[in-house]
Protein backbone atom coordinates (compact mmCIF):
# COMPACT_ATOMS: atom_id res chain seq x y z
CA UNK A 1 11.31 -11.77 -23.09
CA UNK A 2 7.97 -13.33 -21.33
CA UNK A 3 5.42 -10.72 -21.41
CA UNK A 4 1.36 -10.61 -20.64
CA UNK A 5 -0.94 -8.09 -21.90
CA UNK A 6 -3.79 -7.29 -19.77
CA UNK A 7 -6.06 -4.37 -21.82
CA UNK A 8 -9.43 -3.17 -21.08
CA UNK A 9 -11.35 0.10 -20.96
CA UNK A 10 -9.55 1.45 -17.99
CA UNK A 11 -6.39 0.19 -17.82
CA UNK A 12 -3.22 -1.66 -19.59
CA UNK A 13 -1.68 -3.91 -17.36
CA UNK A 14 1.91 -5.64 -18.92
CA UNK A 15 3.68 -8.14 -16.93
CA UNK A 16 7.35 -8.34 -17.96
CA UNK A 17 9.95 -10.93 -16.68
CA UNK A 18 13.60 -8.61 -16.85
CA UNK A 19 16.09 -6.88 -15.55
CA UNK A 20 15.26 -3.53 -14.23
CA UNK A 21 17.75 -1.33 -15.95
CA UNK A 22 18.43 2.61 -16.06
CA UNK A 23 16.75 2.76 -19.64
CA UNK A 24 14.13 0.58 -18.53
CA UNK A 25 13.35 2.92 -15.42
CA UNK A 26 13.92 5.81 -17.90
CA UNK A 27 11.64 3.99 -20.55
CA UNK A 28 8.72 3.68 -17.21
CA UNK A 29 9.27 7.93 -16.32
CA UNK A 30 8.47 8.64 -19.84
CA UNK A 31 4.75 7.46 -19.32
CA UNK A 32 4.76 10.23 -16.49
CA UNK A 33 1.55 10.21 -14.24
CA UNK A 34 -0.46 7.50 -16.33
CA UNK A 35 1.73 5.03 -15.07
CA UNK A 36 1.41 3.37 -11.81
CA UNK A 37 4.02 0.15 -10.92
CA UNK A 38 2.13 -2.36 -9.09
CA UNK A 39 4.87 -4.65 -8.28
CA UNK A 40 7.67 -5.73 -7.64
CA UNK A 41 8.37 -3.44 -4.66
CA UNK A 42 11.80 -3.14 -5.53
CA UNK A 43 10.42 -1.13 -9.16
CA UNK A 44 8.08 0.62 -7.15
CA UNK A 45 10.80 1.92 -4.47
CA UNK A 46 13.06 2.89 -7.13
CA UNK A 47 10.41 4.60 -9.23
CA UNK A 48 9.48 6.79 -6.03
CA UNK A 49 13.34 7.67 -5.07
CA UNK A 50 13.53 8.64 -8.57
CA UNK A 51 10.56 10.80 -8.88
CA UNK A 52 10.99 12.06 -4.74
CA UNK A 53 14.89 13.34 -6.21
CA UNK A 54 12.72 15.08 -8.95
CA UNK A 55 10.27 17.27 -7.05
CA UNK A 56 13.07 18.11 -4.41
CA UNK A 57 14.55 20.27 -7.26
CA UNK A 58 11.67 22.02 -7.96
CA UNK A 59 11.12 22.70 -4.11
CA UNK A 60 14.65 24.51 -3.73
């Protein structure tokens, strides 16, 4: 798997080359408000839908 490590005092930045799967998603959730998906806006749509479904249940 490609991969690029970006690391400095503020930040990690990883660029990955893969198939966005349900653990992969999973895997991203687990990192909870630390992590912020850049791109591609596919990832980023599908982490918000999945997170949006989230706080719905807590607003019933």
């Amino acid at each position: 798997m490609p991969w690029q490590l970006i690391n400095d005092d503020d930040e990690v930045r990883v660029r990955l080359k893969l198939c966005i799967t349900f653990d992969f998603l999973m895997e991203l959730l687990s990192y909870g408000e630390m992590l912020k998906v850049i791109s591609p806006p596919k990832l980023k749509k599908e982490i918000l839908k999945l997170y949006s479904n989230a706080l719905k249940q807590y607003k019933r």
